[in-house]
N, C-alpha and C. Protein backbone atom coordinates (compact mmCIF):
# COMPACT_ATOMS: atom_id res chain seq x y z
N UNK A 1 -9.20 6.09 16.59
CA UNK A 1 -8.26 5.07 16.19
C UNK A 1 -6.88 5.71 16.07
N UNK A 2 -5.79 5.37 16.97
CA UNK A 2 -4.62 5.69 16.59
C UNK A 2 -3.90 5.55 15.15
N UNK A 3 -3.31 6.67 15.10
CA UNK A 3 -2.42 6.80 14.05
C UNK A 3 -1.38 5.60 13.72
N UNK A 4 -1.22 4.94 12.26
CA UNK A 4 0.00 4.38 12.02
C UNK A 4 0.87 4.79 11.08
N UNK A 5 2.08 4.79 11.53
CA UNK A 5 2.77 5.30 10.07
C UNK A 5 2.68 4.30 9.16
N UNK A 6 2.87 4.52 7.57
CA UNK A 6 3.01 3.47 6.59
C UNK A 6 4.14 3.45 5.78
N UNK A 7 4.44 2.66 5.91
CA UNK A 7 6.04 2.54 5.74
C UNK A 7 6.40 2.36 4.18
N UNK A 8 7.83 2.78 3.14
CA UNK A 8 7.81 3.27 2.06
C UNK A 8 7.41 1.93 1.51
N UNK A 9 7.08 2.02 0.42
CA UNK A 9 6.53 0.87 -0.43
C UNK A 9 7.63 -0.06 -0.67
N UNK A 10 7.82 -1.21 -0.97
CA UNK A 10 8.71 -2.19 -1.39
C UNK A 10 8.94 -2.15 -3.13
N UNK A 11 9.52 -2.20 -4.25
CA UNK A 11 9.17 -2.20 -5.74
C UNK A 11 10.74 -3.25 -6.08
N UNK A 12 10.03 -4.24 -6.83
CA UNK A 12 11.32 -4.74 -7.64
C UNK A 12 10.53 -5.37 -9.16
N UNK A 13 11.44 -5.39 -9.54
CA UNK A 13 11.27 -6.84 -11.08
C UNK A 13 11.32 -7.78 -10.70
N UNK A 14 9.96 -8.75 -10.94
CA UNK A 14 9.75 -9.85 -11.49
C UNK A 14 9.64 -10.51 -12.86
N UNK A 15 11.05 -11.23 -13.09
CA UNK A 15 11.21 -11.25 -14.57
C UNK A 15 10.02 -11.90 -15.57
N UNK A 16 9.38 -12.97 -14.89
CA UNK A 16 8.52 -14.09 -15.37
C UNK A 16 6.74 -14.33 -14.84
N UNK A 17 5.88 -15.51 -15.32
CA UNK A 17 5.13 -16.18 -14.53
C UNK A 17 5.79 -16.66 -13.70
N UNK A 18 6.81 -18.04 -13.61
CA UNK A 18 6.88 -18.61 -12.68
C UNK A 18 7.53 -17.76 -11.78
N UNK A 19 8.44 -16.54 -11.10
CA UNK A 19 8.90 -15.66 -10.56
C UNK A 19 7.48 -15.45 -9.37
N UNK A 20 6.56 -15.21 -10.18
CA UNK A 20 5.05 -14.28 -9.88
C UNK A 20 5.27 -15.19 -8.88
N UNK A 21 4.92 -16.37 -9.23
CA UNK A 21 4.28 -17.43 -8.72
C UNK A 21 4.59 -17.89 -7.98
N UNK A 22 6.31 -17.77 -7.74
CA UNK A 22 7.11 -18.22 -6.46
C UNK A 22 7.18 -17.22 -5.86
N UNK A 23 6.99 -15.48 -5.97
CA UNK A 23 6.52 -14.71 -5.18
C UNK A 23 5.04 -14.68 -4.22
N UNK A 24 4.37 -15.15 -4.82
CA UNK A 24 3.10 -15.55 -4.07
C UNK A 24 3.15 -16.78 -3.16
N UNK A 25 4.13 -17.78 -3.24
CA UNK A 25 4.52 -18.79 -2.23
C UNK A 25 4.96 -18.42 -1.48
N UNK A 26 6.07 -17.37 -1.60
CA UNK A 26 7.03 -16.79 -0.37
C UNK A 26 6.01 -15.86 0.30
N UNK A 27 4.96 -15.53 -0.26
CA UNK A 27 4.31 -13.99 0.32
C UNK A 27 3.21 -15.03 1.62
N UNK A 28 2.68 -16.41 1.06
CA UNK A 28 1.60 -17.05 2.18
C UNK A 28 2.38 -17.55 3.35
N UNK A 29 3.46 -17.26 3.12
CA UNK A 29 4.44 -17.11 4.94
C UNK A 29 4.18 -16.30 5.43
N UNK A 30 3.89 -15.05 5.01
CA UNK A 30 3.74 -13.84 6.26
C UNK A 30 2.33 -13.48 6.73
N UNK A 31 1.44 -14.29 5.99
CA UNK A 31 0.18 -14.14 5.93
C UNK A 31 -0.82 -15.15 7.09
N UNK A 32 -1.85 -14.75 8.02
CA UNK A 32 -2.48 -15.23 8.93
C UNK A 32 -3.58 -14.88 8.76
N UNK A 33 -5.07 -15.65 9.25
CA UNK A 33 -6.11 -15.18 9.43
C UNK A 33 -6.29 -13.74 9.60
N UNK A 34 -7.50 -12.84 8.57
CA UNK A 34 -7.38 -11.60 9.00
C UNK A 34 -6.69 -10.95 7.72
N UNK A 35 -6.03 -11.45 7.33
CA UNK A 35 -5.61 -10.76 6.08
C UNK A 35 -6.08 -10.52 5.45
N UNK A 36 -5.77 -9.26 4.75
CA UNK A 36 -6.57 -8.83 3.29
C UNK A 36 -5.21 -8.27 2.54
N UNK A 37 -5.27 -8.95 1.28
CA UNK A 37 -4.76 -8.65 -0.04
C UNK A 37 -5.04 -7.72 -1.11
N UNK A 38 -4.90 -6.87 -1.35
CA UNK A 38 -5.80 -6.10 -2.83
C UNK A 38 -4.51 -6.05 -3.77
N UNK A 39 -5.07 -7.08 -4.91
CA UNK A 39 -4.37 -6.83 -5.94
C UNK A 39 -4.48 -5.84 -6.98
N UNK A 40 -3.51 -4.68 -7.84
CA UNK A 40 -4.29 -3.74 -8.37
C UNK A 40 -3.41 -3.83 -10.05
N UNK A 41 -3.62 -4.00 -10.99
CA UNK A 41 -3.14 -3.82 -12.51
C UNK A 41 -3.80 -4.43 -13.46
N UNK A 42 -3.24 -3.85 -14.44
CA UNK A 42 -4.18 -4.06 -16.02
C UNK A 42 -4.32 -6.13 -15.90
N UNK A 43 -5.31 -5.88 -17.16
CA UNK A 43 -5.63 -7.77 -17.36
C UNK A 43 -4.32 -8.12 -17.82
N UNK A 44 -3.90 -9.44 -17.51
CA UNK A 44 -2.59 -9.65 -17.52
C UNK A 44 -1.53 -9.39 -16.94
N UNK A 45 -1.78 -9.12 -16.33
CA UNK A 45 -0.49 -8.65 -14.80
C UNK A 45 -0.29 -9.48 -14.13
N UNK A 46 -0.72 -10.62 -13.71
CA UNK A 46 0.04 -11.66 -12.94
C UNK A 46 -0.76 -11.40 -11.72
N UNK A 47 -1.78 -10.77 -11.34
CA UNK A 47 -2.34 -10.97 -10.91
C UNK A 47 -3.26 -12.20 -10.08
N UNK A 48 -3.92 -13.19 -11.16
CA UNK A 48 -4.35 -14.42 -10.68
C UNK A 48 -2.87 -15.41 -10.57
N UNK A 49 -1.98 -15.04 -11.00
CA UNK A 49 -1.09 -16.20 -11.12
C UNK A 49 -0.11 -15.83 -9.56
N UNK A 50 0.17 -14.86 -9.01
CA UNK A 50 0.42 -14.41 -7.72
C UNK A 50 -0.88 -14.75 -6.58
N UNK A 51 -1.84 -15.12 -6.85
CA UNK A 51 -2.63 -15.57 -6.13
C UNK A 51 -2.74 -16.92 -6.27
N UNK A 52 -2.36 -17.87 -6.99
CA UNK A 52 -2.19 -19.34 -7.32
C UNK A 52 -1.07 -19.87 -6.66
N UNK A 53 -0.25 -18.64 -6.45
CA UNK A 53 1.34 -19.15 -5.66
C UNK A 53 0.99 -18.84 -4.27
N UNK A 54 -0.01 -17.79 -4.07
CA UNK A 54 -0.46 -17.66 -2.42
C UNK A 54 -1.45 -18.94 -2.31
N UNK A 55 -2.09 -19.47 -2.99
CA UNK A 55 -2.72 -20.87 -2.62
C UNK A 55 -1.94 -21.96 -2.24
N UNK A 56 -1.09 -22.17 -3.31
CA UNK A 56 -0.17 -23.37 -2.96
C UNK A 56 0.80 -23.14 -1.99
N UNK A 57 1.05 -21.81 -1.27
CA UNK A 57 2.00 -21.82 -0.60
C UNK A 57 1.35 -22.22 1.24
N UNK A 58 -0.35 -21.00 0.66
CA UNK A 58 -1.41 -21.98 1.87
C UNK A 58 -1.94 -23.23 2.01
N UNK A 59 -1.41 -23.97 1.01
CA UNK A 59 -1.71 -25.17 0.86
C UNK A 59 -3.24 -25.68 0.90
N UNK A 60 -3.77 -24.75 0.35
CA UNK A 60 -5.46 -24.68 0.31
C UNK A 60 -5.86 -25.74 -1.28
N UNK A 61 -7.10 -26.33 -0.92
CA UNK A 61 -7.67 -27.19 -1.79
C UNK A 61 -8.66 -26.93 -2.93
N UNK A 62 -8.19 -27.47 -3.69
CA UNK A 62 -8.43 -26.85 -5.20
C UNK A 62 -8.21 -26.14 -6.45
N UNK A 63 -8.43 -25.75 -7.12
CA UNK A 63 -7.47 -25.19 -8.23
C UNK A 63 -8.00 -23.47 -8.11
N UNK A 64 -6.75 -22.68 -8.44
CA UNK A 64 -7.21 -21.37 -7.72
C UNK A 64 -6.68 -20.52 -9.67
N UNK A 65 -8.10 -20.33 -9.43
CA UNK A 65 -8.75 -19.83 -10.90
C UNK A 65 -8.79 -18.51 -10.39
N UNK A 66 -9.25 -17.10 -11.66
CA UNK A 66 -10.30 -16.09 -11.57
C UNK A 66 -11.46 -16.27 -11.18
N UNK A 67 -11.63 -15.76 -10.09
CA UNK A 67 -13.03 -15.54 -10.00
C UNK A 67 -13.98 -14.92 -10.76
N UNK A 68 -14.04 -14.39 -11.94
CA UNK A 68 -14.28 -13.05 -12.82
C UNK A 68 -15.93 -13.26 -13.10
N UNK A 69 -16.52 -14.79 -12.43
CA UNK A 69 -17.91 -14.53 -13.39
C UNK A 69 -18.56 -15.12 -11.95
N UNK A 70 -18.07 -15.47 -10.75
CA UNK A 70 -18.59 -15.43 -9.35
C UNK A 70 -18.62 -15.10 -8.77
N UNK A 71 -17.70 -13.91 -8.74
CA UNK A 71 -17.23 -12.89 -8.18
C UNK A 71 -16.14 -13.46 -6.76
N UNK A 72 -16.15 -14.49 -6.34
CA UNK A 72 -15.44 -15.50 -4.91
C UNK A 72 -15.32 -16.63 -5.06
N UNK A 73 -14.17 -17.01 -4.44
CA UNK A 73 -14.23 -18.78 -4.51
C UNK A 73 -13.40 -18.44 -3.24
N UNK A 74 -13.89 -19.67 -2.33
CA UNK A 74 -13.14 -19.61 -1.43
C UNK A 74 -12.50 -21.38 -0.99
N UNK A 75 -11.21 -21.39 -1.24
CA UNK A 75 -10.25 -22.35 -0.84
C UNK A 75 -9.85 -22.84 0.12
N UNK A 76 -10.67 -23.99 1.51
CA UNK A 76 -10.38 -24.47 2.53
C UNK A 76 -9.18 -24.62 3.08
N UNK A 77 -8.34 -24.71 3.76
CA UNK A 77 -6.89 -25.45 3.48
C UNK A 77 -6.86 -26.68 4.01
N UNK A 78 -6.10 -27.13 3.54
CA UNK A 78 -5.51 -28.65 3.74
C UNK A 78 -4.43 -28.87 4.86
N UNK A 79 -4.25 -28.05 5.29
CA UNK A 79 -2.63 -28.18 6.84
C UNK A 79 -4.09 -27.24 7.39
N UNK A 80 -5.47 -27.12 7.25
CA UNK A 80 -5.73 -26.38 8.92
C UNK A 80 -5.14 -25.37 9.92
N UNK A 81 -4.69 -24.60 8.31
CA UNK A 81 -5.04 -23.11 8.61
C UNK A 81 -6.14 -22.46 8.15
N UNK A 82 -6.11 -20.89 7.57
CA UNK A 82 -7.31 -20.56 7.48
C UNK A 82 -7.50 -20.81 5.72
N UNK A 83 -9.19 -20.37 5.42
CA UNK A 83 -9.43 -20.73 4.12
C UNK A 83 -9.02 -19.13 3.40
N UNK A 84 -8.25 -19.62 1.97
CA UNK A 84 -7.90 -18.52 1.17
C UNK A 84 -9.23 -18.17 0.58
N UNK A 85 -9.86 -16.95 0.23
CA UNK A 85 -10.90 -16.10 -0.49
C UNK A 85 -10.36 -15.15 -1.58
N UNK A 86 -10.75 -15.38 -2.69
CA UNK A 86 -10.13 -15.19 -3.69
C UNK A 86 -11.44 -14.24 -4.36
N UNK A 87 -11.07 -12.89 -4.79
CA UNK A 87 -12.91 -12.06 -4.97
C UNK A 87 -11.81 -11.34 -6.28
N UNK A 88 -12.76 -11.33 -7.14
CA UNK A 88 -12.70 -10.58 -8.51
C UNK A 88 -13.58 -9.30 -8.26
N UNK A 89 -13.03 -8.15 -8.00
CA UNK A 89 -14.51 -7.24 -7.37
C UNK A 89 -14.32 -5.88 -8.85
N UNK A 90 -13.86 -6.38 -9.82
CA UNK A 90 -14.71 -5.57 -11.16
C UNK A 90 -15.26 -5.55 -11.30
N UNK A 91 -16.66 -5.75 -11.15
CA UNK A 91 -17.57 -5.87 -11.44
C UNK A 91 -18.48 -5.05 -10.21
N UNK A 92 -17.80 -4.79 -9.07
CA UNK A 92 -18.17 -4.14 -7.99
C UNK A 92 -18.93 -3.16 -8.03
N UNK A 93 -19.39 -2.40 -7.41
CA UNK A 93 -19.58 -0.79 -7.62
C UNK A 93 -18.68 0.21 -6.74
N UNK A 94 -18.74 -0.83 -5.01
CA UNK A 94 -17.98 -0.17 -3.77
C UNK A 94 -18.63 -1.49 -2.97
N UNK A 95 -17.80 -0.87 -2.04
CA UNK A 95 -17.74 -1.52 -0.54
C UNK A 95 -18.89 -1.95 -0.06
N UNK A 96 -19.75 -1.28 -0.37
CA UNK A 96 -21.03 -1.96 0.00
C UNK A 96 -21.20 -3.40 -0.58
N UNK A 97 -20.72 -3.08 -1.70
CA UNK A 97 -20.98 -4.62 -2.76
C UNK A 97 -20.19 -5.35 -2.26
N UNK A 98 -19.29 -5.00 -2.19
CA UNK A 98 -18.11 -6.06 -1.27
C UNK A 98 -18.54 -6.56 0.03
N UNK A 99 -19.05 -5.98 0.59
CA UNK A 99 -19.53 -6.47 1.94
C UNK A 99 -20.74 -7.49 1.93
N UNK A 100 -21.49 -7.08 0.87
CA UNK A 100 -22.44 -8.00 0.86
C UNK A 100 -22.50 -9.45 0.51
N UNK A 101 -21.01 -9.91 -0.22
CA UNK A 101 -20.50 -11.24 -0.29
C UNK A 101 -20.20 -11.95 0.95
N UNK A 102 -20.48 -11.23 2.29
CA UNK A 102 -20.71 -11.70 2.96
C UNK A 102 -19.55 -13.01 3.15
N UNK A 103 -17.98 -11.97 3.14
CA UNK A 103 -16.72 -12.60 3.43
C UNK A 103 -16.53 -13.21 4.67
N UNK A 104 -16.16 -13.66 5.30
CA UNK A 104 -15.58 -14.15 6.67
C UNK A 104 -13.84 -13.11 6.39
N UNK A 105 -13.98 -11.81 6.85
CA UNK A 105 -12.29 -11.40 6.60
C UNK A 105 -11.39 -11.87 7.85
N UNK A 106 -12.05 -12.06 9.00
CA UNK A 106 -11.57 -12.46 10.27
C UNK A 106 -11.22 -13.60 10.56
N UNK A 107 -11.90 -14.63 10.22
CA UNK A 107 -10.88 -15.79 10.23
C UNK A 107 -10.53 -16.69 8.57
N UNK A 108 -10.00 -15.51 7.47
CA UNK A 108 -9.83 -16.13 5.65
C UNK A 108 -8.53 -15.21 5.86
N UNK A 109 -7.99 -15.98 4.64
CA UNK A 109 -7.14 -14.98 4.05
C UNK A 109 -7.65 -14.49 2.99
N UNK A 110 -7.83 -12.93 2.56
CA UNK A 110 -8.88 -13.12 1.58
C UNK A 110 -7.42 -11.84 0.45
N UNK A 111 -7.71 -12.37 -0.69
CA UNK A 111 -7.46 -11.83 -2.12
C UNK A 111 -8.69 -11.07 -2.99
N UNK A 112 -8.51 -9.54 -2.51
CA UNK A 112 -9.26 -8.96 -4.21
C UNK A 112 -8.99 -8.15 -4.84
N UNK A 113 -8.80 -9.14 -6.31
CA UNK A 113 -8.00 -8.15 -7.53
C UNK A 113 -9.17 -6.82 -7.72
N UNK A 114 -8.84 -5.88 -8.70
CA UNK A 114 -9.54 -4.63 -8.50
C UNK A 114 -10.44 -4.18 -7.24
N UNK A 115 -9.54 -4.63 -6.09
CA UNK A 115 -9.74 -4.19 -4.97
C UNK A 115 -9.99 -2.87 -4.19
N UNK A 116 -8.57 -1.96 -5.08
CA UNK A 116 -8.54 -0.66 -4.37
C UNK A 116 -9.84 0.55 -4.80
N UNK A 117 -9.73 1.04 -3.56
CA UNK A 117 -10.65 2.11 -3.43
C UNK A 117 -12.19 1.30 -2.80
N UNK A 118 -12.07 0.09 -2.33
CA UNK A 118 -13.73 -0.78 -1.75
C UNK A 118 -13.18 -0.79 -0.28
N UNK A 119 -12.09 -0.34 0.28
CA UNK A 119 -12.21 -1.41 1.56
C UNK A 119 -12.38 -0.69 2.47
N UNK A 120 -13.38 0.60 2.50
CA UNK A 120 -14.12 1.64 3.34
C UNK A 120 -14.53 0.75 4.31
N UNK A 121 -14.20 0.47 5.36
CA UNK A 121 -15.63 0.00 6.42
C UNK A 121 -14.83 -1.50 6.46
N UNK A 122 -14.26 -1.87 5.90
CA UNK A 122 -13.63 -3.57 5.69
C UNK A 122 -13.10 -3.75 6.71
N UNK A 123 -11.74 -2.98 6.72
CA UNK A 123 -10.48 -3.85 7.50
C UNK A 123 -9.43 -2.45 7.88
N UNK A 124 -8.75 -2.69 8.88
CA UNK A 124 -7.75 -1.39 9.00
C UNK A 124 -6.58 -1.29 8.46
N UNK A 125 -5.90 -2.93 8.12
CA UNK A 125 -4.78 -2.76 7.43
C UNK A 125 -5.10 -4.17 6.59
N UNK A 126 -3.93 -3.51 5.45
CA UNK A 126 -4.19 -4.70 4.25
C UNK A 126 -2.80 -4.09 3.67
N UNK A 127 -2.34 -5.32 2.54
CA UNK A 127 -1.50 -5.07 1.51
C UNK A 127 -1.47 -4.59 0.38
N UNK A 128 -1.67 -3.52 -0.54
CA UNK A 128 -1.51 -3.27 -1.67
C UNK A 128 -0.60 -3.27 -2.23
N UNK A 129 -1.05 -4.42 -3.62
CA UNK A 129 -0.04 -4.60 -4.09
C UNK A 129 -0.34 -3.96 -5.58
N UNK A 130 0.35 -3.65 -6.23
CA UNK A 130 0.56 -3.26 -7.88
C UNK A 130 1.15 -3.70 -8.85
N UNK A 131 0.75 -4.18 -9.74
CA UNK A 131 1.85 -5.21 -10.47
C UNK A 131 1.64 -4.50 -11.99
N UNK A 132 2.47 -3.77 -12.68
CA UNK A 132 2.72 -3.21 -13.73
C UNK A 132 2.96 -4.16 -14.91
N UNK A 133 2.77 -4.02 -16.00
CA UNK A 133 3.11 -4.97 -17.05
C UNK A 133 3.74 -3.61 -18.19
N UNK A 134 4.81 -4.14 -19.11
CA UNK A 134 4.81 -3.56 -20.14
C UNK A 134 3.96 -2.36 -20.36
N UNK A 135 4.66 -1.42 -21.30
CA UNK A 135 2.96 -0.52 -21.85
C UNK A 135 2.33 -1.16 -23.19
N UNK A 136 3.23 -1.80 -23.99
CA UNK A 136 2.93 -2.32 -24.68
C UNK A 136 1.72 -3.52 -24.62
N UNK A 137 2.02 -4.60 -23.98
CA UNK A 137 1.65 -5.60 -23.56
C UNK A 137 0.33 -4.99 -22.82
N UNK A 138 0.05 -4.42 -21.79
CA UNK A 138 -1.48 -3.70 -21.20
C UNK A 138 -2.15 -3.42 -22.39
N UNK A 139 -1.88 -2.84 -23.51
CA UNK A 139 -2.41 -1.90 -24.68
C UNK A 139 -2.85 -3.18 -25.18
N UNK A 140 -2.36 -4.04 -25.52
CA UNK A 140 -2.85 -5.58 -26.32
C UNK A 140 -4.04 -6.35 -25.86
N UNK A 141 -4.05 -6.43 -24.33
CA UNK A 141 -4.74 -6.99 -23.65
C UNK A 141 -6.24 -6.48 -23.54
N UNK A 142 -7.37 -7.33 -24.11
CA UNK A 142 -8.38 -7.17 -24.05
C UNK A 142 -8.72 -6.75 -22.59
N UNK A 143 -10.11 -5.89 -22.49
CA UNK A 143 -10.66 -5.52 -21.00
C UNK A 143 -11.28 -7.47 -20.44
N UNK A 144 -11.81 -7.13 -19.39
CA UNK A 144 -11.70 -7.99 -18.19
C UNK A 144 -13.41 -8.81 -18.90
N UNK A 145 -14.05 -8.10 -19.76
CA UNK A 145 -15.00 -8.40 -20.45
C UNK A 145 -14.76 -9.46 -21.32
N UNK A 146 -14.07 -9.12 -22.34
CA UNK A 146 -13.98 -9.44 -23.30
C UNK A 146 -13.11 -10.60 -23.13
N UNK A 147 -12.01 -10.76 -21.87
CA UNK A 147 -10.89 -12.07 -21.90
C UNK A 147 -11.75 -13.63 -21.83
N UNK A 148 -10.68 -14.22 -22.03
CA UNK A 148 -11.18 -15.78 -21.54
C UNK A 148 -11.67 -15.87 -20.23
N UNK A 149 -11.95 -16.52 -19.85
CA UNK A 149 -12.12 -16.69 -18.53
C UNK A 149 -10.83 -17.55 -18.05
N UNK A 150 -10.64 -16.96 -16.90
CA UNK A 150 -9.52 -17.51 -16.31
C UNK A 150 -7.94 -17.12 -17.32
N UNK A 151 -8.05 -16.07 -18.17
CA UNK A 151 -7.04 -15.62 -18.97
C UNK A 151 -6.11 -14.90 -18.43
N UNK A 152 -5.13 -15.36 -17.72
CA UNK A 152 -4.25 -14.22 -17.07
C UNK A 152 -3.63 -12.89 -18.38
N UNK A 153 -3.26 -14.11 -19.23
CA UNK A 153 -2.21 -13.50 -20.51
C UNK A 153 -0.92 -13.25 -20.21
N UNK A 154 -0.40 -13.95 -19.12
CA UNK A 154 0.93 -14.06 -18.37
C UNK A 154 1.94 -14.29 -19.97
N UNK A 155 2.30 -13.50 -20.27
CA UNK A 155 3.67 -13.28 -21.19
C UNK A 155 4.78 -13.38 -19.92
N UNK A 156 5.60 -13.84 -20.45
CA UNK A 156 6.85 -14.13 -19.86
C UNK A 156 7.29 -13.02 -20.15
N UNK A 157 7.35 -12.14 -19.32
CA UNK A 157 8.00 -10.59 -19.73
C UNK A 157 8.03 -9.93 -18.00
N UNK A 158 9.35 -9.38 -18.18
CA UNK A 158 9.06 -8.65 -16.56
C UNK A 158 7.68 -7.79 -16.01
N UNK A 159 7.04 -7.77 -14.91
CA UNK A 159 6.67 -6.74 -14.38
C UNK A 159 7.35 -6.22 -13.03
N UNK A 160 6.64 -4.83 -12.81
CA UNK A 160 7.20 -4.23 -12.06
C UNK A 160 6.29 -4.21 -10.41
N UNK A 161 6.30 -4.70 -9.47
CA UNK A 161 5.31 -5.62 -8.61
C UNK A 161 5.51 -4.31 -7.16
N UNK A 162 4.78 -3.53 -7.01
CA UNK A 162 4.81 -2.31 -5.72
C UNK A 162 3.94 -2.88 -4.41
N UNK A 163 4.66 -2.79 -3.46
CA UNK A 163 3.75 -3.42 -1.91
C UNK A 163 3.63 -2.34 -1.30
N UNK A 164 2.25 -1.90 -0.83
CA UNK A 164 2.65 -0.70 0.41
C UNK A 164 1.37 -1.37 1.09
N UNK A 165 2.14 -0.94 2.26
CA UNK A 165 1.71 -1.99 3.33
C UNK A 165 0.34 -0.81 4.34
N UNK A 166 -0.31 -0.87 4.80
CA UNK A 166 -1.14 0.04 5.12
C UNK A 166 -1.61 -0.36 6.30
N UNK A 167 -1.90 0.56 7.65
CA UNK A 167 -2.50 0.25 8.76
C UNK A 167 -1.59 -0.59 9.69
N UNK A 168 -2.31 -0.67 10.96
CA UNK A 168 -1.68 -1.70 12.02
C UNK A 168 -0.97 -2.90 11.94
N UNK A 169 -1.74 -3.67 11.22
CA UNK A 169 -1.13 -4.71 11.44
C UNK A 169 0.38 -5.29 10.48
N UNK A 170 0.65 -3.91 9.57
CA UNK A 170 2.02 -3.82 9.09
C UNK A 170 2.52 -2.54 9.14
N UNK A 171 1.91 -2.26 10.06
CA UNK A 171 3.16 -0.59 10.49
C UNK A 171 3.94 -0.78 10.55
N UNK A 172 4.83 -2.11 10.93
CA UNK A 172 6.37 -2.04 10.96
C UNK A 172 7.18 -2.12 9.70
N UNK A 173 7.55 -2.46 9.03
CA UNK A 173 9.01 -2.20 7.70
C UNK A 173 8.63 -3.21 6.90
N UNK A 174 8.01 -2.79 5.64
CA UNK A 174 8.53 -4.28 4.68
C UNK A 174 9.26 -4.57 4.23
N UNK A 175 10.56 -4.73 4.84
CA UNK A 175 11.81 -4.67 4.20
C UNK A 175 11.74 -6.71 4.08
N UNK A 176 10.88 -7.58 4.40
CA UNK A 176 10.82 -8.45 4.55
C UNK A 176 9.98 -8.77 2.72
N UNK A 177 9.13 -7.64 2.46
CA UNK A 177 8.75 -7.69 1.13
C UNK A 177 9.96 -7.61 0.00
N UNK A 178 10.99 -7.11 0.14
CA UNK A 178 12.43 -6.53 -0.36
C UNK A 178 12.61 -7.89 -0.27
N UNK A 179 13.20 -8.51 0.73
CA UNK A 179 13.58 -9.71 0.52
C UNK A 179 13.11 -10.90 -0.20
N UNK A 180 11.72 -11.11 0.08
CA UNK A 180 10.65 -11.85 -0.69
C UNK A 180 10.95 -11.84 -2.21
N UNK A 181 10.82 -10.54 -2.57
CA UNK A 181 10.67 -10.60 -4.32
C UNK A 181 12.69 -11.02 -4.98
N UNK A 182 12.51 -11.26 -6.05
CA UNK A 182 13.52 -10.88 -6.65
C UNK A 182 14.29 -9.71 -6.53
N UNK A 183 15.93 -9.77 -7.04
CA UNK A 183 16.31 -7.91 -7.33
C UNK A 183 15.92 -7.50 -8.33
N UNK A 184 16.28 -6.26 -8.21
CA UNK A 184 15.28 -5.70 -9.20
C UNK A 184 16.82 -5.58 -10.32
């Protein structure tokens, strides 16, 4: 498999939820069948709520929750593009486990928070993203056990949101991610 370079990461502030959330609208523009997403930060990071703005921006049907106790939900769309896949994979062990949900990654757009370090054998390129919260605010936040279900804990407080783009199918510049987010 040829070599790709990976190009420097994108990082800005996102002051808010709704910020997140209109970042995840602007982000299901660049996004096509084949995609893979891995979202990576503490409970409360904006995490599910950046994936609620990639739903509505795919215009996919239904309400786009945590997955945290099904581990997948997957969201048809409504304009007939592809269906968003939305995987909570904490609960994972590895890639094997991931695989065995038995995704469609080739024709979904698929989202999974505690993603990184599973996608051995998956896919060649994907987005990692990182979304930092406070230190304070992480320290407060119950583990992924213990939350509500469907608890983002979205405090209106900046985070700090990192894209590095990985493999082929974004070897070229995310300077289009730069643009996407807020300044920092």
């Amino acid at each position: 498999m040829p070599s790709h370079p990976t190009p420097a990461p994108a990082t800005w502030s996102i002051p808010d939820a709704e910020a997140m959330h209109e970042f995840g609208r602007a982000l299901a523009g660049r996004l096509r069948a084949g995609d893979l997403v891995v979202l990576t930060g503490p409970l409360g990071a904006g995490k599910t709520t950046l994936t609620r703005g990639l739903g509505e921006g795919l215009g996919v049907r239904g309400a786009v929750t945590s997955p945290t106790f099904v581990l997948a939900r997957t969201h048809p769309s409504t304009a007939w593009g592809p269906p968003l896949v939305h995987v909570d994979a904490y609960r994972l062990a590895s890639a094997v486990e991931l695989d065995d949900l038995d995704i469609d990654f080739a024709r979904s757009i698929v989202v999974v928070e505690w993603g990184r370090g599973m996608l051995d054998g998956i896919t060649d390129s994907w987005l990692d993203i990182e979304i930092e919260r406070p230190l304070g605010a992480s320290r407060a936040a119950p583990s992924p056990a213990e939350a509500p279900i469907d608890s983002d804990l979205d405090l209106d407080e900046p985070r700090t949101v990192t894209i590095t783009a990985v493999g082929p199918r974004w070897a070229g510049d995310v300077a289009w991610a730069r643009e996407a987010g807020p300044t920092a």
